[in-house]
C-alpha atoms as a PDB file:
ATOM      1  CA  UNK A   1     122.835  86.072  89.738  1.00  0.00           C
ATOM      2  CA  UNK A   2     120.228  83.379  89.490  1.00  0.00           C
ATOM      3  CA  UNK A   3     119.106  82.258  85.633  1.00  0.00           C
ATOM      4  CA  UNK A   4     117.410  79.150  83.998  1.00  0.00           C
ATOM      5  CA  UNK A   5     120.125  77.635  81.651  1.00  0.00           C
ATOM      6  CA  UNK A   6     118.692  75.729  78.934  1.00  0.00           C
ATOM      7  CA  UNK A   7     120.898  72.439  78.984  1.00  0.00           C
ATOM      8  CA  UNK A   8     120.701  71.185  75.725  1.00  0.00           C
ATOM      9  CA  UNK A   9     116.831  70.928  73.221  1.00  0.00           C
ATOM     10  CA  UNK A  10     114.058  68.865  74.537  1.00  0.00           C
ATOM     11  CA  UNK A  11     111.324  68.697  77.228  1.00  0.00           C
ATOM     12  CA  UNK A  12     110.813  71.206  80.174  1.00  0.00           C
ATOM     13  CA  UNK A  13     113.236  69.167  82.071  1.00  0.00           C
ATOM     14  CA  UNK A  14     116.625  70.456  80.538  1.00  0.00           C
ATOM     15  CA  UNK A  15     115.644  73.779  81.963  1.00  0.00           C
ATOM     16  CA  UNK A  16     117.731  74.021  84.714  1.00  0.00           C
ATOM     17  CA  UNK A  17     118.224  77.121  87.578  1.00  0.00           C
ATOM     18  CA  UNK A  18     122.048  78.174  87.867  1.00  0.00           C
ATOM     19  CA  UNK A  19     124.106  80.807  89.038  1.00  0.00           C
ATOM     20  CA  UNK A  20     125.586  82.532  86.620  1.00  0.00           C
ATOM     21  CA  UNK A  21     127.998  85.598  86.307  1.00  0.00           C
ATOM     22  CA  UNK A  22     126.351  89.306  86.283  1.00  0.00           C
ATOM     23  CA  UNK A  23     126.616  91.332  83.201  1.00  0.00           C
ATOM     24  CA  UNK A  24     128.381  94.705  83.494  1.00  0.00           C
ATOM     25  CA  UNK A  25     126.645  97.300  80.641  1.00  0.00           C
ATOM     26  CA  UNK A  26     128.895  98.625  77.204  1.00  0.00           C
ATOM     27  CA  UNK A  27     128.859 101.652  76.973  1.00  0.00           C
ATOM     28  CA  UNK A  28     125.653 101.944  75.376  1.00  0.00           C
ATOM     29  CA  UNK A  29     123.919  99.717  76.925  1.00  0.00           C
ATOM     30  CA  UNK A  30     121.736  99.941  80.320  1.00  0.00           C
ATOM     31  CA  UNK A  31     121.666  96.921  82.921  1.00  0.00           C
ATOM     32  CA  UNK A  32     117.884  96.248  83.748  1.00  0.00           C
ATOM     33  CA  UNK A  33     116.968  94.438  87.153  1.00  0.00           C
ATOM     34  CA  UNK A  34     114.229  91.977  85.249  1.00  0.00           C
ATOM     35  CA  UNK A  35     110.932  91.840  87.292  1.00  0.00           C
ATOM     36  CA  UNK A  36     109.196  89.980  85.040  1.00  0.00           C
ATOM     37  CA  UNK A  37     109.387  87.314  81.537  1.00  0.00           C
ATOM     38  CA  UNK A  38     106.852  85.219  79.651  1.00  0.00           C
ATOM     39  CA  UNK A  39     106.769  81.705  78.129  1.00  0.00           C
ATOM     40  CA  UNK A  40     106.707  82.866  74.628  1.00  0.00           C
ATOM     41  CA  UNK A  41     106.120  80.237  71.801  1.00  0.00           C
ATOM     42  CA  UNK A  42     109.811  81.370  70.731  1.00  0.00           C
ATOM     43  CA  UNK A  43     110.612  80.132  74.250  1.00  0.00           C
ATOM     44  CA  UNK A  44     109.480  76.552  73.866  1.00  0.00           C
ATOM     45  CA  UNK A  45     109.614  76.748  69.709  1.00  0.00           C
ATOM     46  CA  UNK A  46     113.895  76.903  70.876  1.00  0.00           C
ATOM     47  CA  UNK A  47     113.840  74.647  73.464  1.00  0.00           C
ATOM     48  CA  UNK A  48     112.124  72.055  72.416  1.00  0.00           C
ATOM     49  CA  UNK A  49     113.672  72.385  68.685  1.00  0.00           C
ATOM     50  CA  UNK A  50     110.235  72.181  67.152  1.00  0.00           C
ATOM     51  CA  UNK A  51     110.652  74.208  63.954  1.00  0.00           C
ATOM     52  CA  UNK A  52     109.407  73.120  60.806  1.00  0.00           C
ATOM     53  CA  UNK A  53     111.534  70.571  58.374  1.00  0.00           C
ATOM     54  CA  UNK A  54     111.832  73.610  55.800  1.00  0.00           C
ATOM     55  CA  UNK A  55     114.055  75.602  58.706  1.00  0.00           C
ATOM     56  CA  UNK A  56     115.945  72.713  60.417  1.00  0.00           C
ATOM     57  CA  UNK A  57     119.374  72.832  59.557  1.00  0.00           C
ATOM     58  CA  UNK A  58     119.592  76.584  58.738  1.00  0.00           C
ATOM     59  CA  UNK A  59     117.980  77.041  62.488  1.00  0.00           C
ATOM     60  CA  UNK A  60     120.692  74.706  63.815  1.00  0.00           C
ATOM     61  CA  UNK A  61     123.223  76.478  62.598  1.00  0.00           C
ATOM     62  CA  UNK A  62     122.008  80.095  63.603  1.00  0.00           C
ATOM     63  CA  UNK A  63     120.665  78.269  67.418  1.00  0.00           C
ATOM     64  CA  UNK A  64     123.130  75.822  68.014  1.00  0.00           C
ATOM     65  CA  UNK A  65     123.863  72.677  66.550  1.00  0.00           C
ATOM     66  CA  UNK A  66     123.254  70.437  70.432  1.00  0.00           C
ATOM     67  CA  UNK A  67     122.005  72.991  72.480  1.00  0.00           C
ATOM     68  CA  UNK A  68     120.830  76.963  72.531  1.00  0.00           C
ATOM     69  CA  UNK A  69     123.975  78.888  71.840  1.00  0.00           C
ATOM     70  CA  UNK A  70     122.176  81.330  74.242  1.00  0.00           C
ATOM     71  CA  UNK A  71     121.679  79.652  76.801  1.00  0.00           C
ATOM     72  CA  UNK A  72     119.504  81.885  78.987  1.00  0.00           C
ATOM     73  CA  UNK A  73     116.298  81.614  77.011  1.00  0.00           C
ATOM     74  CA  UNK A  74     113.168  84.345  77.920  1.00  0.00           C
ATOM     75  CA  UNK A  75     112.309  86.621  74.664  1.00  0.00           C
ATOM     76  CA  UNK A  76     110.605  89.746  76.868  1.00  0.00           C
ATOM     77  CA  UNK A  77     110.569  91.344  79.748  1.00  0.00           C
ATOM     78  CA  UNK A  78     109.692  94.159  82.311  1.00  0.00           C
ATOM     79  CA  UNK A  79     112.460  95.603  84.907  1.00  0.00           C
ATOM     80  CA  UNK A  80     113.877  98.649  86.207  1.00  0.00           C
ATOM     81  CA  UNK A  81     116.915 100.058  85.111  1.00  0.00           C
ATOM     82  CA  UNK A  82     120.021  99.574  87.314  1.00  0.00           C
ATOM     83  CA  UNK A  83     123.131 101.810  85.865  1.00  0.00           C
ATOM     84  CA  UNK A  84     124.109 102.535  81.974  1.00  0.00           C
ATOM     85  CA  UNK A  85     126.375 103.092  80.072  1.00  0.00           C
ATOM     86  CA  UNK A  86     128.645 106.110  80.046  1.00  0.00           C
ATOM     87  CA  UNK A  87     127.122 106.873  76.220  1.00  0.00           C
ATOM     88  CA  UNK A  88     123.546 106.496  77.154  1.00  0.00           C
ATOM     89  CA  UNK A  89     121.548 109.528  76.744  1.00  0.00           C
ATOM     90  CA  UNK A  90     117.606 107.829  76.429  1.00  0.00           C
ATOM     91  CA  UNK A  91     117.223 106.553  79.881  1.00  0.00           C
ATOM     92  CA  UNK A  92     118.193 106.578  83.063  1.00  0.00           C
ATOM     93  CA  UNK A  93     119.042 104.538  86.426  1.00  0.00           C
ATOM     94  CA  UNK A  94     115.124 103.581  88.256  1.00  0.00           C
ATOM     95  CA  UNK A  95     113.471 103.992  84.636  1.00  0.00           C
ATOM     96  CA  UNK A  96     110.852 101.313  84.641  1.00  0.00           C
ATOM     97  CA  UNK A  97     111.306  99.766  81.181  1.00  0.00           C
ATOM     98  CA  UNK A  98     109.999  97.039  78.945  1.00  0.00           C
ATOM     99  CA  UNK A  99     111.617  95.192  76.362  1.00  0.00           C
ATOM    100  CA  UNK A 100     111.721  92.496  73.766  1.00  0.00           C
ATOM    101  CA  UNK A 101     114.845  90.261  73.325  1.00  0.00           C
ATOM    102  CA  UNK A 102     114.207  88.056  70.407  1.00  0.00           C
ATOM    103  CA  UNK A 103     117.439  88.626  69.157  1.00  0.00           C
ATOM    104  CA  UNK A 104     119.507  88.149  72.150  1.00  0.00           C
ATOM    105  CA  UNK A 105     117.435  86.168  74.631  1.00  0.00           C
ATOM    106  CA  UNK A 106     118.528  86.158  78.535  1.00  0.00           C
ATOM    107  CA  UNK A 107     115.036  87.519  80.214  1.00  0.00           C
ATOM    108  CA  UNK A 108     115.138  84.192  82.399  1.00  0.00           C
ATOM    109  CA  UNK A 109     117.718  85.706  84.155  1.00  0.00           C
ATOM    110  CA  UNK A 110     117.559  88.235  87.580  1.00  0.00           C
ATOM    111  CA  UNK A 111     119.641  90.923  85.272  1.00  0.00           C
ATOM    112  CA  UNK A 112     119.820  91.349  81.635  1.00  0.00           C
ATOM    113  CA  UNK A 113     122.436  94.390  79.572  1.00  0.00           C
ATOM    114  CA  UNK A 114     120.161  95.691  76.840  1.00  0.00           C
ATOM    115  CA  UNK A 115     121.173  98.692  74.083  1.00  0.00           C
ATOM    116  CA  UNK A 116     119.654 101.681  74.413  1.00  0.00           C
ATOM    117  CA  UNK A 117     118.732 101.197  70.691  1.00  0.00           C
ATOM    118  CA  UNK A 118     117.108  98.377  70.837  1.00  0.00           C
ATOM    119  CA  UNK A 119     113.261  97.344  71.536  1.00  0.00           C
ATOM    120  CA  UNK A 120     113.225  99.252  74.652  1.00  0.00           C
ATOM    121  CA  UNK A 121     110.642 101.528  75.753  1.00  0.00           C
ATOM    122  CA  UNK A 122     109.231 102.929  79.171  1.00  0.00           C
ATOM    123  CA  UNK A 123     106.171 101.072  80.675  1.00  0.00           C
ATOM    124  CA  UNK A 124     102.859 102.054  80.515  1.00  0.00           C
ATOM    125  CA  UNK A 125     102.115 103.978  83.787  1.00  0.00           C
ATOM    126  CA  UNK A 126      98.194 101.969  84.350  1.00  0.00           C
ATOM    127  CA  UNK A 127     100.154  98.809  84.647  1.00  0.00           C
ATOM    128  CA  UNK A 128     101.855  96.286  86.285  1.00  0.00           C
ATOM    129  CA  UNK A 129     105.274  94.781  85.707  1.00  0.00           C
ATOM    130  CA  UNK A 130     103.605  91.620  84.695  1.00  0.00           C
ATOM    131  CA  UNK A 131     101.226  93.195  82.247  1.00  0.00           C
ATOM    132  CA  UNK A 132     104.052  94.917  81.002  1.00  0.00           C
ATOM    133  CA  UNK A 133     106.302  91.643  80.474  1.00  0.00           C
ATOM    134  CA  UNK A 134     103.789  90.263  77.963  1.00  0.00           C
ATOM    135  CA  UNK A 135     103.335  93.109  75.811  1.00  0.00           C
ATOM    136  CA  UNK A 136     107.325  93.329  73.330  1.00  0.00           C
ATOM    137  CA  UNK A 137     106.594  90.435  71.323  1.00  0.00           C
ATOM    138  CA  UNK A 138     102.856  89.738  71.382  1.00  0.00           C
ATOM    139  CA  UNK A 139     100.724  92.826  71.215  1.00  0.00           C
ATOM    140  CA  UNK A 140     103.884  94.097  68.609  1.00  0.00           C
ATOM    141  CA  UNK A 141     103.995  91.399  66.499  1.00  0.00           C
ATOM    142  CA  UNK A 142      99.808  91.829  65.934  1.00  0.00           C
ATOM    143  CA  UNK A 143     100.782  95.367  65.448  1.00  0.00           C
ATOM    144  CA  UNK A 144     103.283  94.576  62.584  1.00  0.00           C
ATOM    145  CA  UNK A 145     100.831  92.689  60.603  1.00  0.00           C
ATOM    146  CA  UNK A 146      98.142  94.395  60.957  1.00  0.00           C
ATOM    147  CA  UNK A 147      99.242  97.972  60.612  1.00  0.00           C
ATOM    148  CA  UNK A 148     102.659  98.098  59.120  1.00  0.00           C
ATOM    149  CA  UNK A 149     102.346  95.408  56.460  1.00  0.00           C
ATOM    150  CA  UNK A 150      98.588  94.800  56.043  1.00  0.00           C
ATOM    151  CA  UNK A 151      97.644  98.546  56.569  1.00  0.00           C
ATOM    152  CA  UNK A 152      94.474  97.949  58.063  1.00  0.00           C
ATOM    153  CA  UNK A 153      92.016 101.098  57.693  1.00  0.00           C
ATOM    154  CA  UNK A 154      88.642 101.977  59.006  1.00  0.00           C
ATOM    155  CA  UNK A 155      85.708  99.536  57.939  1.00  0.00           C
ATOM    156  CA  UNK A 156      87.701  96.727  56.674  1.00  0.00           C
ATOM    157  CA  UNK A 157      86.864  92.874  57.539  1.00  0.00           C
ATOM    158  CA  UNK A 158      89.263  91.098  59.336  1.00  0.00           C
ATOM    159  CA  UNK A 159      89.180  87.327  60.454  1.00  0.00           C
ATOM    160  CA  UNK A 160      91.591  86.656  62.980  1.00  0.00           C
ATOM    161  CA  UNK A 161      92.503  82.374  63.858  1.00  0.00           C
ATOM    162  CA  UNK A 162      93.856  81.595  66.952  1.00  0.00           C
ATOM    163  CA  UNK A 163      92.048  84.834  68.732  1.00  0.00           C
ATOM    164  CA  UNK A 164      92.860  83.497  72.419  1.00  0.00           C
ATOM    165  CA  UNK A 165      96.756  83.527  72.080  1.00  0.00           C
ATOM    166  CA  UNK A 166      99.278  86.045  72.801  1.00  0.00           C
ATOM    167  CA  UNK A 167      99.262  87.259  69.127  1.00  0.00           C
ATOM    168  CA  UNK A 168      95.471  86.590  68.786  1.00  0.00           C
ATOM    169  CA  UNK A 169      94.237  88.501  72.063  1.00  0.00           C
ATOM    170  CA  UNK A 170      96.016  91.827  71.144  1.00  0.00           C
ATOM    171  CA  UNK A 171      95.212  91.341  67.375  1.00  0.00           C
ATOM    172  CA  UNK A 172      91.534  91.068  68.003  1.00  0.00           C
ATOM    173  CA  UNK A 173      92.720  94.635  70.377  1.00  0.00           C
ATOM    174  CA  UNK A 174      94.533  96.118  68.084  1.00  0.00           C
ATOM    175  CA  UNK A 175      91.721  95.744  64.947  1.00  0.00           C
ATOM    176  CA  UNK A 176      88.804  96.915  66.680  1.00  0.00           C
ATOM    177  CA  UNK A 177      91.181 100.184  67.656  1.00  0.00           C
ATOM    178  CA  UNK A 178      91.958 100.684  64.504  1.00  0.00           C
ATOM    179  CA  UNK A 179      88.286 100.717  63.162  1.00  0.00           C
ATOM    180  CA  UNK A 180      87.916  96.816  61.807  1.00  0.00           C
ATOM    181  CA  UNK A 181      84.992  94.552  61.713  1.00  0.00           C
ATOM    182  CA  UNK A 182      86.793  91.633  63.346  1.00  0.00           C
ATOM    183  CA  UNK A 183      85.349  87.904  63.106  1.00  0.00           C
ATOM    184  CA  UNK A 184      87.557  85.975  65.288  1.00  0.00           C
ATOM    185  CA  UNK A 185      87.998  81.871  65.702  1.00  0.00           C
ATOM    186  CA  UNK A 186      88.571  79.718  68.900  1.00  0.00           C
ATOM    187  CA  UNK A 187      87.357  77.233  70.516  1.00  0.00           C
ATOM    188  CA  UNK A 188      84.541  76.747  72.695  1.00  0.00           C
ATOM    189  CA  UNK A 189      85.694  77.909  76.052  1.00  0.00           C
ATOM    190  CA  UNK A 190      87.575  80.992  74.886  1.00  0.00           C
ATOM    191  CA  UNK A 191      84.560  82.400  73.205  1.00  0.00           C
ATOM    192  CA  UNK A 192      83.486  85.198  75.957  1.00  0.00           C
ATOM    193  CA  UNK A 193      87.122  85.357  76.515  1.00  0.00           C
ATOM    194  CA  UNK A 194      87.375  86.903  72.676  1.00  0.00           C
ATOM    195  CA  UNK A 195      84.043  88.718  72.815  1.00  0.00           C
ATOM    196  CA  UNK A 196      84.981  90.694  75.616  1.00  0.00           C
ATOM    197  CA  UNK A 197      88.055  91.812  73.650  1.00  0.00           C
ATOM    198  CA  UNK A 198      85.998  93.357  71.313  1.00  0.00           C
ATOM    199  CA  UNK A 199      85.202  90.842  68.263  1.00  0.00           C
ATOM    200  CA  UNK A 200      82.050  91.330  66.796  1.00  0.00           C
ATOM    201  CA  UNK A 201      81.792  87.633  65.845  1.00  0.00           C
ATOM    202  CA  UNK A 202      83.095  84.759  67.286  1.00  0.00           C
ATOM    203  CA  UNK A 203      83.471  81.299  65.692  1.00  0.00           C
ATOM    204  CA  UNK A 204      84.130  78.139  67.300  1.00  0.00           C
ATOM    205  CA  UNK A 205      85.970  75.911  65.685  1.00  0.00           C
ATOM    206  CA  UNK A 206      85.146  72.796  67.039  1.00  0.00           C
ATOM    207  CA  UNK A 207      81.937  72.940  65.168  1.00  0.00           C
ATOM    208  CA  UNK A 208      81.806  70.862  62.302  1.00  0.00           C
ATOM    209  CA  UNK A 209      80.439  73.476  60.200  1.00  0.00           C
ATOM    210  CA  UNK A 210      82.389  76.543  61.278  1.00  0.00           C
ATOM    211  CA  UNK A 211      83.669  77.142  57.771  1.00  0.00           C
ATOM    212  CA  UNK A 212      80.809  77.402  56.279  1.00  0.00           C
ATOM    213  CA  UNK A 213      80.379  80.450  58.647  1.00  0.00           C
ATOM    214  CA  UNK A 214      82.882  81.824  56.876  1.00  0.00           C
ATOM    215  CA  UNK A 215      82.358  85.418  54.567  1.00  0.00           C
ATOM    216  CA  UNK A 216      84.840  87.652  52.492  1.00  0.00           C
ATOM    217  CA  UNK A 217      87.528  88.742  54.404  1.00  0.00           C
ATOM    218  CA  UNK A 218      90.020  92.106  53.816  1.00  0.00           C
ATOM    219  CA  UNK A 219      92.532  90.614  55.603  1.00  0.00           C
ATOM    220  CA  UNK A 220      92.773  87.516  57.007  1.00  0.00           C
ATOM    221  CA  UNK A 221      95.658  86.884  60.173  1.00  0.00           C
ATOM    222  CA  UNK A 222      96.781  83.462  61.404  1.00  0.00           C
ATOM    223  CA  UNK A 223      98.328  83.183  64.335  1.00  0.00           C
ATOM    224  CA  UNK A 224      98.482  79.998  64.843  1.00  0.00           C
ATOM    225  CA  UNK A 225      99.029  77.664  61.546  1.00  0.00           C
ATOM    226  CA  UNK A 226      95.891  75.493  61.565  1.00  0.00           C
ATOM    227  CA  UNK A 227      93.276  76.551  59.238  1.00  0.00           C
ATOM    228  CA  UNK A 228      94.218  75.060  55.653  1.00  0.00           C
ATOM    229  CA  UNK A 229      95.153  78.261  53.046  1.00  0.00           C
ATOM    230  CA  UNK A 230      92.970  76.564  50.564  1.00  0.00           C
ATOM    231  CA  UNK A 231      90.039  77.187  53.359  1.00  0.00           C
ATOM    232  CA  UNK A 232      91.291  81.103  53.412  1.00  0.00           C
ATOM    233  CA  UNK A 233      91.973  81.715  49.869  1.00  0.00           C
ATOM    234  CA  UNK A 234      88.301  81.201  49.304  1.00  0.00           C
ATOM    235  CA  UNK A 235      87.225  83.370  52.254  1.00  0.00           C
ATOM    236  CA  UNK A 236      89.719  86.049  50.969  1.00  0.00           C
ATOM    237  CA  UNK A 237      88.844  88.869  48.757  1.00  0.00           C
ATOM    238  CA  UNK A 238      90.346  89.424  45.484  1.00  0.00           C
ATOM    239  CA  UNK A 239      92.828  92.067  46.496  1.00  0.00           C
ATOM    240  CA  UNK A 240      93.039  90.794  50.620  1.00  0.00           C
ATOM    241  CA  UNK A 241      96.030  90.491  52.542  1.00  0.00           C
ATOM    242  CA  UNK A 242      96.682  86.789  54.063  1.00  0.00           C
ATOM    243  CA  UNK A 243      98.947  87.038  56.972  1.00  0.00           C
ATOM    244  CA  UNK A 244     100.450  83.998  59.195  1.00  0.00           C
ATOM    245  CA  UNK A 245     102.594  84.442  62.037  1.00  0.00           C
ATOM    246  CA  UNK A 246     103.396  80.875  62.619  1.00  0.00           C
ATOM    247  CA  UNK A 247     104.822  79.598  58.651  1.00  0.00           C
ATOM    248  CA  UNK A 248     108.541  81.223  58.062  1.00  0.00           C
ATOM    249  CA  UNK A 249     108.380  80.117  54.232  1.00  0.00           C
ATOM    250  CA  UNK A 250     105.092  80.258  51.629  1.00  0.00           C
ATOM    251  CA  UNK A 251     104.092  76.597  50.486  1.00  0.00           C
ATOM    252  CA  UNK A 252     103.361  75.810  46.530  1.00  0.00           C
ATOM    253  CA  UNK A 253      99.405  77.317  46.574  1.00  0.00           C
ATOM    254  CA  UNK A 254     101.213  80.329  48.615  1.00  0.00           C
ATOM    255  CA  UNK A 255     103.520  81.534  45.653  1.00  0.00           C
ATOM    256  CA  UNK A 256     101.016  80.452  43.249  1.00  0.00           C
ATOM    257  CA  UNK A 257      98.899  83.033  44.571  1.00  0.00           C
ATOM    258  CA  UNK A 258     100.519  85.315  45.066  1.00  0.00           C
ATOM    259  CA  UNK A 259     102.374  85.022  41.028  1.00  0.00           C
ATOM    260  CA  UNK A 260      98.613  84.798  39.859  1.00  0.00           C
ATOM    261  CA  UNK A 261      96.546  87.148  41.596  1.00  0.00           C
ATOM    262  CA  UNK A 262      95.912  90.450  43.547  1.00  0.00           C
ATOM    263  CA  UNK A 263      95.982  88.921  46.917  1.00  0.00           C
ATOM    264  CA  UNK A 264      98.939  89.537  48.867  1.00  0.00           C
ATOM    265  CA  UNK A 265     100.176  86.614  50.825  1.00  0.00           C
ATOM    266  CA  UNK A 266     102.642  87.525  53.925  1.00  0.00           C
ATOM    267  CA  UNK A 267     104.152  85.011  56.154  1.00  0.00           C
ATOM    268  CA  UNK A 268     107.419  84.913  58.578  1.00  0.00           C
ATOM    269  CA  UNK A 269     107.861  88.558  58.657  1.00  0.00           C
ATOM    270  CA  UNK A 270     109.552  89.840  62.047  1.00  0.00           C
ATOM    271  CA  UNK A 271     109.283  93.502  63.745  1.00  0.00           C
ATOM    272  CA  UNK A 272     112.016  95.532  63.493  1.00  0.00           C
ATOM    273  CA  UNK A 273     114.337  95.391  66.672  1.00  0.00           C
ATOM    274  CA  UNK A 274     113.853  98.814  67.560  1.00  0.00           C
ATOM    275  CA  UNK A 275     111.589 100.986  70.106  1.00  0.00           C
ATOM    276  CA  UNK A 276     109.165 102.183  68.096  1.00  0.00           C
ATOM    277  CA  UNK A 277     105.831 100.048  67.914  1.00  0.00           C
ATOM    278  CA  UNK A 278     106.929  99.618  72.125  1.00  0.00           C
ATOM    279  CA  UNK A 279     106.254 103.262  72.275  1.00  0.00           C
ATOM    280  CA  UNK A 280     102.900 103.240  70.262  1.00  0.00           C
ATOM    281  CA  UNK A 281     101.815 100.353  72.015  1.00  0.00           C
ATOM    282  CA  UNK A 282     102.918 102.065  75.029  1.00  0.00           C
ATOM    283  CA  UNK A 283     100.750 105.118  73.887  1.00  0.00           C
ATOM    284  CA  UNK A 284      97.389 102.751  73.219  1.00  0.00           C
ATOM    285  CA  UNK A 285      97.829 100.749  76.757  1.00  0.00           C
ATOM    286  CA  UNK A 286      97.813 104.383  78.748  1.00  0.00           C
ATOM    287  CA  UNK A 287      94.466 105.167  75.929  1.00  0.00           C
ATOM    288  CA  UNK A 288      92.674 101.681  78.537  1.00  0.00           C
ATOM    289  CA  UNK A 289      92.578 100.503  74.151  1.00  0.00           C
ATOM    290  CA  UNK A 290      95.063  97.742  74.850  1.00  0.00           C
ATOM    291  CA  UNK A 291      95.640  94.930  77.624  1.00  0.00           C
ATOM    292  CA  UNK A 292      97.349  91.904  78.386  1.00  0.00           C
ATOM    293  CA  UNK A 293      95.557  89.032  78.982  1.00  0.00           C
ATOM    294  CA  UNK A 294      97.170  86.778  81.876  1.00  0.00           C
ATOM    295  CA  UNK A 295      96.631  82.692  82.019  1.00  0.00           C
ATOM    296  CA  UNK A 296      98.881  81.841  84.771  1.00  0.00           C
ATOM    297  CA  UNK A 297     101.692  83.448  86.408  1.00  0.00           C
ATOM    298  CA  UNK A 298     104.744  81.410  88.128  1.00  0.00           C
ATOM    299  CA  UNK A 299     108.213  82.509  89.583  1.00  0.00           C
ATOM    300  CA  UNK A 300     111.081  81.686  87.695  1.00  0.00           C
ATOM    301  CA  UNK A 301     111.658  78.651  89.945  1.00  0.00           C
ATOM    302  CA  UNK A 302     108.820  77.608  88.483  1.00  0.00           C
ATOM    303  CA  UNK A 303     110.132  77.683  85.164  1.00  0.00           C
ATOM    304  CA  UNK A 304     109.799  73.964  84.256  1.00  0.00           C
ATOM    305  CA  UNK A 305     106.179  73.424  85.292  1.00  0.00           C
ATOM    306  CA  UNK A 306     105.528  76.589  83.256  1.00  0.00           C
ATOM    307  CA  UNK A 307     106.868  75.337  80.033  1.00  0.00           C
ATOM    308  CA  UNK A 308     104.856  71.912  80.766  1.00  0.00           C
ATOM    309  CA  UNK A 309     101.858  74.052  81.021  1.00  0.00           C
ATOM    310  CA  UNK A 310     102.768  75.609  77.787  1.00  0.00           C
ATOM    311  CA  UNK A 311     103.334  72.491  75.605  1.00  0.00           C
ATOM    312  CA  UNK A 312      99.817  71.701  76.476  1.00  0.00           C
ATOM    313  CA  UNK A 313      99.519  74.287  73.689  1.00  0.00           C
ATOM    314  CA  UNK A 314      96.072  75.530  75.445  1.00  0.00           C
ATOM    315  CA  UNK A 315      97.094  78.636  77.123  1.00  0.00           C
ATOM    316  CA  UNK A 316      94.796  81.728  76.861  1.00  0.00           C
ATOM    317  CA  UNK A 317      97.035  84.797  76.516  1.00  0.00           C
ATOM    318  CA  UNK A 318     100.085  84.739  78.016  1.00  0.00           C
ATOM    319  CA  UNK A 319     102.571  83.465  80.795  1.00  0.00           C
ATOM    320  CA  UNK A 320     104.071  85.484  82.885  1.00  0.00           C
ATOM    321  CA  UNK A 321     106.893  84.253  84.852  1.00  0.00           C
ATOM    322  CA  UNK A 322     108.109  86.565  87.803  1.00  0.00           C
ATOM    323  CA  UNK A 323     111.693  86.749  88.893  1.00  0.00           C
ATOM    324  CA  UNK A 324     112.598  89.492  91.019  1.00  0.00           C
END
């Protein structure tokens, strides 16, 4: 089959299309005929190496110490099932599934063996196999923070940074469908982009004085690792939750906080590798509450000039990279 090998860390360019063996299925495992992947940040956070000082050698040990250990990168993906395992019971062969494959990688790749246990989950039936693709890591990992560890409720403030990402767009989603006053931050030309996702305010954040647009915030979510804590602390209430996606460990003023006061301060928590946020999510899609937001889609040959695109660090949403 035909995959994108990642040749060792750096730019775009050690991607490289190869053909590779097929995988047969274990036993409880299903072999999925991959339709469609993304260019996550966890895609071009791996190959590129750019993790923060704090992480670098345990990361090279748990990655690979030259290259990717797994070489096939691609963290989610849509497909239809192919055959299974003699000990799967959940699906079956044609089942239209999506997926996330943080642990594992291998969605740049025409087939991918998954476990039936896993972060698996049949696709929405309103849409596509591209929508679908950029929903497992995105739209669940806004659901994580947000409902399982933040527990947002009905009326609560929420200021969301980085709205026009992957994580952003469904968080902005996600908050409004769960009853939140959302204020959300981006720049200039994402602003109708975010309104029309729902957030009651928008605030650009190439305007000198967008802080002091700031109010008091429930919960605040960063999804992108820009906007000094010093800057949130104050716009924080006294018992708010501070959540950031993009910092795996708390700096000094972090644990300080969070020894001295009532705000809870949450960073580099993962979702659990298992089905089911996929099937809530899957649940809130088929509701027309939740959808993906697209920049630019490219076949898998494409895969270079789709990771340039992505260092630009300007995408709105996600990309979607087709492969069958």
């Amino acid at each position: 089959m035909k995959a994108v090998i990642c040749t060792k860390y750096g730019p775009p360019e050690v991607l490289q299309i190869q053909e590779v063996e097929k995988p047969i299925p274990k036993d409880n495992e299903v072999l999925v005929k991959v339709y469609a992947s993304t260019v996550s940040a966890a895609d071009y956070k791996v190959r590129s190496f750019d993790l923060p000082a704090s992480i670098w050698l345990p990361a090279r040990l748990l990655l690979g110490l030259r290259k990717p250990r797994k070489s096939i990168l691609g963290m989610e993906l849509s497909g239809v099932i192919e055959s299974v395992g003699k000990d799967v019971k959940s699906f079956k062969v044609g089942d239209q599934v999506f997926a996330a494959t943080l642990q594992t990688f291998g969605a740049y790749a025409e087939y991918i063996c998954l476990p039936e246990d896993g972060p698996i989950a049949l696709i929405p039936i309103n849409i596509s196999f591209k929508e679908a693709a950029a929903i497992p890591i995105g739209a669940r990992t806004a659901f994580h923070y947000l409902k399982t560890i933040a527990q947002l409720n009905i009326g609560q403030k929420v200021l969301i940074y980085g709205a026009s990402g992957s994580v952003g767009t469904y968080a902005v989603q996600l908050a409004k469908y769960f009853g939140a006053k959302v204020t959300a931050i981006c720049s200039t030309a994402n602003m109708s982009l975010v309104k029309s996702l729902g957030a009651d305010e928008v605030i650009d954040y190439t305007k000198q004085d967008y802080i002091e647009q700031l109010k008091k915030y429930d919960i605040i979510f960063i999804t992108v690792d820009k906007l000094p804590f010093s800057t949130c602390k104050k716009a924080l209430d006294y018992k708010g939750t501070y959540l950031n996606v993009g910092r795996p460990l708390k700096n000094l003023a972090m644990l300080w906080t969070s020894l001295t006061s009532s705000k809870k301060i949450i960073v580099g928590e993962n979702s659990p590798e298992n089905s089911e946020v996929l099937t809530i999510l899957k649940e809130i899609v088929e509701e027309g509450q939740l959808k993906a937001v697209i920049d630019r889609s490219y076949h898998l040959d494409q895969i270079v000039e789709a990771h340039q695109y992505a260092d630009q660090g300007h995408k709105k949403g996600n990309l979607v990279i087709t492969v069958n």
